[in-house]
PDB file of N, CA and C in Angstrom:
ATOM      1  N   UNK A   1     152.991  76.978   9.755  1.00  0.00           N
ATOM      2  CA  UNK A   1     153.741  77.850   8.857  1.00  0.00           C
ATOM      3  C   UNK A   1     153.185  77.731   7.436  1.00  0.00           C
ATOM      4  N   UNK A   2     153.199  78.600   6.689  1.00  0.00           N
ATOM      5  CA  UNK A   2     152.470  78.942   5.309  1.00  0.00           C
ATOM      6  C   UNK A   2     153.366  78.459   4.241  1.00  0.00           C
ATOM      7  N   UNK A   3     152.976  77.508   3.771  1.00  0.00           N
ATOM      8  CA  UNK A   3     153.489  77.519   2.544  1.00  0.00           C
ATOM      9  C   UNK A   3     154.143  78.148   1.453  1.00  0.00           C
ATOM     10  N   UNK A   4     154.978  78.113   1.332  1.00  0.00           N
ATOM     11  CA  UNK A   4     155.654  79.197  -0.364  1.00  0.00           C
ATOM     12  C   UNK A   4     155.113  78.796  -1.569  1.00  0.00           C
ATOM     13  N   UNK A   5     154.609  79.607  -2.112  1.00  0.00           N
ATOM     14  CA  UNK A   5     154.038  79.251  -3.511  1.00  0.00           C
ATOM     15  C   UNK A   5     155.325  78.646  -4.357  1.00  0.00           C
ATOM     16  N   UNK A   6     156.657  79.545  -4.485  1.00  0.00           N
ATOM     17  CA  UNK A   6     157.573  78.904  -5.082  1.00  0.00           C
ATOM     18  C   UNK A   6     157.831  77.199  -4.509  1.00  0.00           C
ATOM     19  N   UNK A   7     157.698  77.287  -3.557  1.00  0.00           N
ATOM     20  CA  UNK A   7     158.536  75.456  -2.972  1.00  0.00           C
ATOM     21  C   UNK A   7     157.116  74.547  -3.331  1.00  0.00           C
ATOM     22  N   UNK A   8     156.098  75.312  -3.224  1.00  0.00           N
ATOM     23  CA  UNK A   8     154.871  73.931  -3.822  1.00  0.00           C
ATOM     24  C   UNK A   8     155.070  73.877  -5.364  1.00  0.00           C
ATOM     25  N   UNK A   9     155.284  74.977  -6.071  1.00  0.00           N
ATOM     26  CA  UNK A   9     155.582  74.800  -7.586  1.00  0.00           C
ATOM     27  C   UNK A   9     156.951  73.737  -8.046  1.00  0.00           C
ATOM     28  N   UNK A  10     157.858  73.865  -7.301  1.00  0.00           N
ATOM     29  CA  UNK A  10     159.117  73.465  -7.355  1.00  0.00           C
ATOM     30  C   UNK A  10     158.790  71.907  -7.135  1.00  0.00           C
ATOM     31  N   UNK A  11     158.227  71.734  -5.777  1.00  0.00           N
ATOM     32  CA  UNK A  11     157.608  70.548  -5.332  1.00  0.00           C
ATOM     33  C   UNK A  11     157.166  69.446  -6.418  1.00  0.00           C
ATOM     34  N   UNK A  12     155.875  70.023  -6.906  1.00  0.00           N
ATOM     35  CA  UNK A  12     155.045  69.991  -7.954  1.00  0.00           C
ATOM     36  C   UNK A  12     155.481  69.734  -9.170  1.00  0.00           C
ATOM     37  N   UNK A  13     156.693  70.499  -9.673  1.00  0.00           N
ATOM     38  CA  UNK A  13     157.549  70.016 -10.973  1.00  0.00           C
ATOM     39  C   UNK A  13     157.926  68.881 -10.842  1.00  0.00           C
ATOM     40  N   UNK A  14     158.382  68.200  -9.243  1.00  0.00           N
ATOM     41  CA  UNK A  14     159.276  67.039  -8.855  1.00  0.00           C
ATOM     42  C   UNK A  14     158.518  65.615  -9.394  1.00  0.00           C
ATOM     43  N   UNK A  15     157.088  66.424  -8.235  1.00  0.00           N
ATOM     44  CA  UNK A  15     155.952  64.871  -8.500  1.00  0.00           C
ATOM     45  C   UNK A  15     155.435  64.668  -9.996  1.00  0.00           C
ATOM     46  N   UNK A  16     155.076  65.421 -10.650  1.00  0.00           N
ATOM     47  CA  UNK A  16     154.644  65.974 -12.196  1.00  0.00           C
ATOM     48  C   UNK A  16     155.339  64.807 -12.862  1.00  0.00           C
ATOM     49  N   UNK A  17     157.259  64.881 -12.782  1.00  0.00           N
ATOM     50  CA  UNK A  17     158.125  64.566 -13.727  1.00  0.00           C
ATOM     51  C   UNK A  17     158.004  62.917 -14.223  1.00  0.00           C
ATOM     52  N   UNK A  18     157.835  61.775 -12.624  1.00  0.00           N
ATOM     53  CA  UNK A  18     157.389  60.477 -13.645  1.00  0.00           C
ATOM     54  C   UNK A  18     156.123  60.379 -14.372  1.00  0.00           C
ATOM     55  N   UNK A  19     155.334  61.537 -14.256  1.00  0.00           N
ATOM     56  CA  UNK A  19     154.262  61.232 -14.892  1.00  0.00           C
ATOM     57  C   UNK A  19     154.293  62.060 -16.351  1.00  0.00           C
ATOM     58  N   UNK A  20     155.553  62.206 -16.550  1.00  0.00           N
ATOM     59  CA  UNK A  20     155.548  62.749 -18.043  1.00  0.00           C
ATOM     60  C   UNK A  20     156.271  62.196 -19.164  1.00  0.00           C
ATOM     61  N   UNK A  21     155.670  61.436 -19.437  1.00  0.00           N
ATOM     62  CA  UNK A  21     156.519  60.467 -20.663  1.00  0.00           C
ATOM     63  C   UNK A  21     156.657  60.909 -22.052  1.00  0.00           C
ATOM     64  N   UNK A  22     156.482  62.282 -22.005  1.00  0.00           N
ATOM     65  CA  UNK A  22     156.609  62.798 -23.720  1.00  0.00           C
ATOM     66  C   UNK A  22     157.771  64.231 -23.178  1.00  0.00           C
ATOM     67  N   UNK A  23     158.560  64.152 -22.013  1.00  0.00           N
ATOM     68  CA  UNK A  23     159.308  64.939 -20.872  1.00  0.00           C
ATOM     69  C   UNK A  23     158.920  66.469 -21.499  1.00  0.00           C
ATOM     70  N   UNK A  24     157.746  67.026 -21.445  1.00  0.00           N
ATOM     71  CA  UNK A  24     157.542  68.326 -22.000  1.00  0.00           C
ATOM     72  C   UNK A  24     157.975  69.243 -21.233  1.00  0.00           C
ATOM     73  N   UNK A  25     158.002  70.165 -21.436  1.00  0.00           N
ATOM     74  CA  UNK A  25     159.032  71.358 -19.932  1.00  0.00           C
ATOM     75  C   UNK A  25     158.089  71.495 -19.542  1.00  0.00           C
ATOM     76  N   UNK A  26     158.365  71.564 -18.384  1.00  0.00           N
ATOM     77  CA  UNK A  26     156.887  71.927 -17.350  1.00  0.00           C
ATOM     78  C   UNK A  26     157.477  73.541 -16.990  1.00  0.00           C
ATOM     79  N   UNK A  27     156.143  74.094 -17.102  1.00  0.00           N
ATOM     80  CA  UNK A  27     156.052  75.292 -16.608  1.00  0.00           C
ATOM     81  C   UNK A  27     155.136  75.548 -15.523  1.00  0.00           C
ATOM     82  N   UNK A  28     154.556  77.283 -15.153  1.00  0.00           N
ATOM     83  CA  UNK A  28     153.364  77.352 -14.660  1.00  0.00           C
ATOM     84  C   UNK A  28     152.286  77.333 -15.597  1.00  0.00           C
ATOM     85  N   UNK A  29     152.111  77.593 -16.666  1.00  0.00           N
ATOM     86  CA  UNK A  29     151.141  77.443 -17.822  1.00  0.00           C
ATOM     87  C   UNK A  29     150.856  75.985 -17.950  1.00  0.00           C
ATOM     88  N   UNK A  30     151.522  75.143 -17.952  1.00  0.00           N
ATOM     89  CA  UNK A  30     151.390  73.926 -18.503  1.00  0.00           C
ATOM     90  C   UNK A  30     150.468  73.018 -18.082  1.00  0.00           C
ATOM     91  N   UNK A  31     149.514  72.828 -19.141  1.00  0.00           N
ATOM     92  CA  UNK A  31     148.145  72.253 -18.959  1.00  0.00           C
ATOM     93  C   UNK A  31     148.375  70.999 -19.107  1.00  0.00           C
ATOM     94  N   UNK A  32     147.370  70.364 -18.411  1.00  0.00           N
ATOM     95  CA  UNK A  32     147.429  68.888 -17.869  1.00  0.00           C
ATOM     96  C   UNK A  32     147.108  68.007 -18.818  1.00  0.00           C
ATOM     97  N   UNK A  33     146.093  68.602 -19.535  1.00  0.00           N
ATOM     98  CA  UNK A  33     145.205  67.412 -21.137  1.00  0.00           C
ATOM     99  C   UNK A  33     145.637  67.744 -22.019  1.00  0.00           C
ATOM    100  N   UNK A  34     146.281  69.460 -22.210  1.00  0.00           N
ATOM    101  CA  UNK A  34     146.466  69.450 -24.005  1.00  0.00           C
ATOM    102  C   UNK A  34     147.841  69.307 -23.870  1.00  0.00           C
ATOM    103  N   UNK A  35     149.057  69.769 -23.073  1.00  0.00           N
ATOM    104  CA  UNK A  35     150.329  69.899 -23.075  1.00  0.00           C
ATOM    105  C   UNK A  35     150.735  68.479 -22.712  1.00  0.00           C
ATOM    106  N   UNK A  36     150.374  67.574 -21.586  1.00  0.00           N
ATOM    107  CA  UNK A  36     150.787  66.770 -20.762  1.00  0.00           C
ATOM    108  C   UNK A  36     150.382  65.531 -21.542  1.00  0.00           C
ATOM    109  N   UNK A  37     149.343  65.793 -21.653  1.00  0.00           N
ATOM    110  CA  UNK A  37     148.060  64.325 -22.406  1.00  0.00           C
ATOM    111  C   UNK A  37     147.770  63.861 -21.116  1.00  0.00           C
ATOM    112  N   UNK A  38     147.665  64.033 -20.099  1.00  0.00           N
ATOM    113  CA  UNK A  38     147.232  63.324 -18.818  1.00  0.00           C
ATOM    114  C   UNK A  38     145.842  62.879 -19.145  1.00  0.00           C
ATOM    115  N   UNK A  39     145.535  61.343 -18.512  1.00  0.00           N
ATOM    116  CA  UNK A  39     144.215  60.662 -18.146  1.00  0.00           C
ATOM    117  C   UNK A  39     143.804  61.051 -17.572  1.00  0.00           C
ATOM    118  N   UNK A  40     142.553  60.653 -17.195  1.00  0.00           N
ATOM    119  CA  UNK A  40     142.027  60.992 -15.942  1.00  0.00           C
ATOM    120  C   UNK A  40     142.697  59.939 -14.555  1.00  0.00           C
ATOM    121  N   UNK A  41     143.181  58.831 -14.927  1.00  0.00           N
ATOM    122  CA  UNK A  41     143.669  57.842 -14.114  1.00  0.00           C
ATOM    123  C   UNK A  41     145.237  58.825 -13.648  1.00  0.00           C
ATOM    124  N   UNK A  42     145.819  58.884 -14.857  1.00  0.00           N
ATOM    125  CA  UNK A  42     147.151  59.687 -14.542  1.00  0.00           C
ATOM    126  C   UNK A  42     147.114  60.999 -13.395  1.00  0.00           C
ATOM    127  N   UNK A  43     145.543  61.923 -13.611  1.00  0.00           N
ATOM    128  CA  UNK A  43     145.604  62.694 -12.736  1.00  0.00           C
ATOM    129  C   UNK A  43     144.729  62.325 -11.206  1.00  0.00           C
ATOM    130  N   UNK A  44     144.128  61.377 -11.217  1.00  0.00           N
ATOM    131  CA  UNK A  44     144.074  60.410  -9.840  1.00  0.00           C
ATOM    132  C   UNK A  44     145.395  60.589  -9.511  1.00  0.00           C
ATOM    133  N   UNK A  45     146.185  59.634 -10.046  1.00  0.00           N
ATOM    134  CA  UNK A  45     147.481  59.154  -9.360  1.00  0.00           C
ATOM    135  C   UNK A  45     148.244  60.332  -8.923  1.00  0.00           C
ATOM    136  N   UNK A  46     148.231  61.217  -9.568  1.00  0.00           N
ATOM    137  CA  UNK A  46     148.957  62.916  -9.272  1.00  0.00           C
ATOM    138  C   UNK A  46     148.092  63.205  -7.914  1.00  0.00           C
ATOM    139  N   UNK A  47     146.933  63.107  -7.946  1.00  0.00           N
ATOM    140  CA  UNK A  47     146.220  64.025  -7.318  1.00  0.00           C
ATOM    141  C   UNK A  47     147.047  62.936  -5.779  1.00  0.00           C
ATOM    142  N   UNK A  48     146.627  61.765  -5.696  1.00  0.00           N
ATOM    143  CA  UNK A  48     146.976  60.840  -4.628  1.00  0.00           C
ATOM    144  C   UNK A  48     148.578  61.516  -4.241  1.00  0.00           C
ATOM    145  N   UNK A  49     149.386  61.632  -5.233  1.00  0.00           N
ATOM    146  CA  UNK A  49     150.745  61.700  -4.746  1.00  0.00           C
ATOM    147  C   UNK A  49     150.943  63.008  -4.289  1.00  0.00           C
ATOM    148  N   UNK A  50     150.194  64.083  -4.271  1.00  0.00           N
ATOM    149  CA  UNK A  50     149.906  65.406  -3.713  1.00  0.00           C
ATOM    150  C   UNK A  50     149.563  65.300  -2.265  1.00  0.00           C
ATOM    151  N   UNK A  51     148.408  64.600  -2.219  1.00  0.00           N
ATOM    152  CA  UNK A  51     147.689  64.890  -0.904  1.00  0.00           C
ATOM    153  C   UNK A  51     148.531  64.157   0.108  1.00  0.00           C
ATOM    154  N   UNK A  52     149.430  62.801  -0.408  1.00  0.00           N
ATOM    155  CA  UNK A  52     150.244  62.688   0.264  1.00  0.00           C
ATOM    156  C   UNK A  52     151.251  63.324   0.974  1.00  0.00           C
ATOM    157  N   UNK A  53     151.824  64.239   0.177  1.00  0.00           N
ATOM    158  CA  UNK A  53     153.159  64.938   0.194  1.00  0.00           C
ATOM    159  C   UNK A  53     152.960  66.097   0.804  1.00  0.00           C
ATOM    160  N   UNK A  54     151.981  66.982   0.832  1.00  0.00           N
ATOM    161  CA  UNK A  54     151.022  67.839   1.889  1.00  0.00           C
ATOM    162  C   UNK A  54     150.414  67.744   2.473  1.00  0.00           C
ATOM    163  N   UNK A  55     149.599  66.300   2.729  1.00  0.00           N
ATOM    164  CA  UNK A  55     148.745  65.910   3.788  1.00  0.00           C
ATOM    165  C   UNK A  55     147.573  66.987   3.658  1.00  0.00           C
ATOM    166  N   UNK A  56     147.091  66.878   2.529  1.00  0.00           N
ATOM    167  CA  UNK A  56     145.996  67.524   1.981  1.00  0.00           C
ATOM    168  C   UNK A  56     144.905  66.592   1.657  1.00  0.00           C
ATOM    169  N   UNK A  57     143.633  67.283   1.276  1.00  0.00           N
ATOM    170  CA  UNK A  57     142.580  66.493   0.620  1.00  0.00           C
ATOM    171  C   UNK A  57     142.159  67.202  -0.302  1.00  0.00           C
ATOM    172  N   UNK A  58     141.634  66.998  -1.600  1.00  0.00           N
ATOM    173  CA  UNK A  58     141.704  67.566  -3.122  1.00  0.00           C
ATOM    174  C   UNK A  58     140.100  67.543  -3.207  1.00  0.00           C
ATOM    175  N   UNK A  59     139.357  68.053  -3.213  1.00  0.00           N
ATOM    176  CA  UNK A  59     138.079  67.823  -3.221  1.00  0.00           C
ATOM    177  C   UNK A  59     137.666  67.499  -5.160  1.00  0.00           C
ATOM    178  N   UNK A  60     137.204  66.513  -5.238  1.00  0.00           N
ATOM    179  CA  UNK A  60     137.165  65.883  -6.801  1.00  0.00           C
ATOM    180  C   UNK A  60     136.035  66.900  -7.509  1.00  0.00           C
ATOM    181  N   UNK A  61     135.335  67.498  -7.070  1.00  0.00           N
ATOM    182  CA  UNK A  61     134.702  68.925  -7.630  1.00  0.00           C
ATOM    183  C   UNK A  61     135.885  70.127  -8.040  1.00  0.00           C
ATOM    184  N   UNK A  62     136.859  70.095  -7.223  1.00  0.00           N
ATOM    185  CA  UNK A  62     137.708  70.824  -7.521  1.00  0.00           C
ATOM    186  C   UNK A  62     138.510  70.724  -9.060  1.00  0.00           C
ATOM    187  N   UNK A  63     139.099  69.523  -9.553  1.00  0.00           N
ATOM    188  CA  UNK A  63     139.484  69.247 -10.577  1.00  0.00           C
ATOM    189  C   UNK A  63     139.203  69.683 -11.658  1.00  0.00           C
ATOM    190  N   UNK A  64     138.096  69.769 -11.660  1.00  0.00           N
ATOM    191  CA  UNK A  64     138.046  70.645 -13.291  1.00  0.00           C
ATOM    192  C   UNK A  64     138.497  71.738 -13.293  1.00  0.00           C
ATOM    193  N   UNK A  65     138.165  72.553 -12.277  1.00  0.00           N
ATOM    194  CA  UNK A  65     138.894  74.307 -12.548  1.00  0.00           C
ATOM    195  C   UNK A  65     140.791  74.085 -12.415  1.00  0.00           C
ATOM    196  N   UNK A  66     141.745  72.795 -12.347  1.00  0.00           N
ATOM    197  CA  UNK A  66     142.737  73.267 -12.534  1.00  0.00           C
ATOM    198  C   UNK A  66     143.402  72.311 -13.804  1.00  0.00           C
ATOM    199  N   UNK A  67     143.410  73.078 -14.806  1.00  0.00           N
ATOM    200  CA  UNK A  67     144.106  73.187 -15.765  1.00  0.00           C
ATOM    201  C   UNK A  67     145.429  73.268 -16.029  1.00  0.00           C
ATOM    202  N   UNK A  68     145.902  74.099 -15.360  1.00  0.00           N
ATOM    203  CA  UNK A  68     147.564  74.329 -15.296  1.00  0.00           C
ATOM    204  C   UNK A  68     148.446  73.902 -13.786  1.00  0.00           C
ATOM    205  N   UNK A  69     149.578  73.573 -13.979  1.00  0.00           N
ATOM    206  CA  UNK A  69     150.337  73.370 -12.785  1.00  0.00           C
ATOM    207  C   UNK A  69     150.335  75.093 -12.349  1.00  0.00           C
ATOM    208  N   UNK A  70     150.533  75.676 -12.321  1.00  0.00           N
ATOM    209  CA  UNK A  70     150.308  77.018 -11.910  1.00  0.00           C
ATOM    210  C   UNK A  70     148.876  77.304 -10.605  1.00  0.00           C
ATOM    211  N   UNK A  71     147.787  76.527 -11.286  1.00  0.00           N
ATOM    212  CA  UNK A  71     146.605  76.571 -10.920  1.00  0.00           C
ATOM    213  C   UNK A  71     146.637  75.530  -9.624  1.00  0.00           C
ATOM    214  N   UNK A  72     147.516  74.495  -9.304  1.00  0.00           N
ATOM    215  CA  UNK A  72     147.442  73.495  -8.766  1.00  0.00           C
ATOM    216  C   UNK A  72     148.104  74.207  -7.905  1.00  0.00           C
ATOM    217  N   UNK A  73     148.968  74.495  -7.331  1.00  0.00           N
ATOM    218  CA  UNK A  73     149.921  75.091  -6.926  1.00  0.00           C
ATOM    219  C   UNK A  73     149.231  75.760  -6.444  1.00  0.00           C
ATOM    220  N   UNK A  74     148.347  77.122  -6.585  1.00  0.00           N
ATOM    221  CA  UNK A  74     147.831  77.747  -5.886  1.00  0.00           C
ATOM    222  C   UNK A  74     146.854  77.264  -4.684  1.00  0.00           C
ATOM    223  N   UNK A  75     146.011  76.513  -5.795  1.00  0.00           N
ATOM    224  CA  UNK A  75     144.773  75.221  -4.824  1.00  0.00           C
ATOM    225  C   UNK A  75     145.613  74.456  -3.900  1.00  0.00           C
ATOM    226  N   UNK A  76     146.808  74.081  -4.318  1.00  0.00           N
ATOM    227  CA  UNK A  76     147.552  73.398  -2.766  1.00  0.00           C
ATOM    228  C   UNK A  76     147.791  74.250  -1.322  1.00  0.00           C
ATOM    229  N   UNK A  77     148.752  75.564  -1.889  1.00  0.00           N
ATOM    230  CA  UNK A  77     148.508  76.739  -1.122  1.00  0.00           C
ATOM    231  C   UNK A  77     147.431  77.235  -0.259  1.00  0.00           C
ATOM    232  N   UNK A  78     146.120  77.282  -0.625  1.00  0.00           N
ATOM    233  CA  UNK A  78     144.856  77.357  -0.260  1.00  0.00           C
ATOM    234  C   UNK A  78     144.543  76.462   0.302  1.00  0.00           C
ATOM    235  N   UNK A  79     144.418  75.135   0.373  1.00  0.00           N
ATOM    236  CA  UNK A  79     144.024  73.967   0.852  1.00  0.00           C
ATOM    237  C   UNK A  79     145.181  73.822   2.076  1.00  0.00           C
ATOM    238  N   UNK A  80     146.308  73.842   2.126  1.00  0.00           N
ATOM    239  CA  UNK A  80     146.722  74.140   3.046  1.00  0.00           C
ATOM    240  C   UNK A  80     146.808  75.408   4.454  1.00  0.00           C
ATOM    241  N   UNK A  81     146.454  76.459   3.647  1.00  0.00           N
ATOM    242  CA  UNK A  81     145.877  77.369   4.538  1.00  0.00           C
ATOM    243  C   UNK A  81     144.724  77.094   4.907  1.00  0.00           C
ATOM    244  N   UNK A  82     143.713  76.509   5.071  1.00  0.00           N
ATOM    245  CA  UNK A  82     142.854  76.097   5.532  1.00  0.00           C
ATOM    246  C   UNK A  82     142.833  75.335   6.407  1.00  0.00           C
ATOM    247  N   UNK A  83     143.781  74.365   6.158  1.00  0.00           N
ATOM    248  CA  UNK A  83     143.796  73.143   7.184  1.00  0.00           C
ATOM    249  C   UNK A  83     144.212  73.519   8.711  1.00  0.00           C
TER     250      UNK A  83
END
């Protein structure tokens, strides 16, 4: 069964939230380095707590093109249709 873009975004806000210690509103716009301040360690640990939670694999070439939770969300979507 296919994923909902809304329930991976929703999802996604859930896992996002301990990793935001300045609690900025998360949106779909909301960028990971300038809005968030995320590390690169911080977005390891995101990326890990994703592939868990979808039983996905994130290909680390992939990372640079997502910028926004919006963008992630989609790439989960996709990565799951694939599988």
């Amino acid at each position: 069964m296919a994923l909902s873009r809304d329930a991976v975004l929703a999802r996604l806000f859930e896992l996002i939230q301990p990793f935001n210690t300045k609690a900025v509103p998360l949106a779909e716009d909301t960028r990971f380095a300038d809005d968030l301040e995320f590390d690169s360690l911080t977005v390891m640990d995101l990326v890990a707590s994703m592939e868990d939670e979808w039983d996905i694999n994130v290909p680390l070439n992939l990372l640079p093109d997502l910028e926004t939770v919006g963008q992630v969300a989609d790439a989960i979507v996709k990565l799951k249709a694939e599988a």
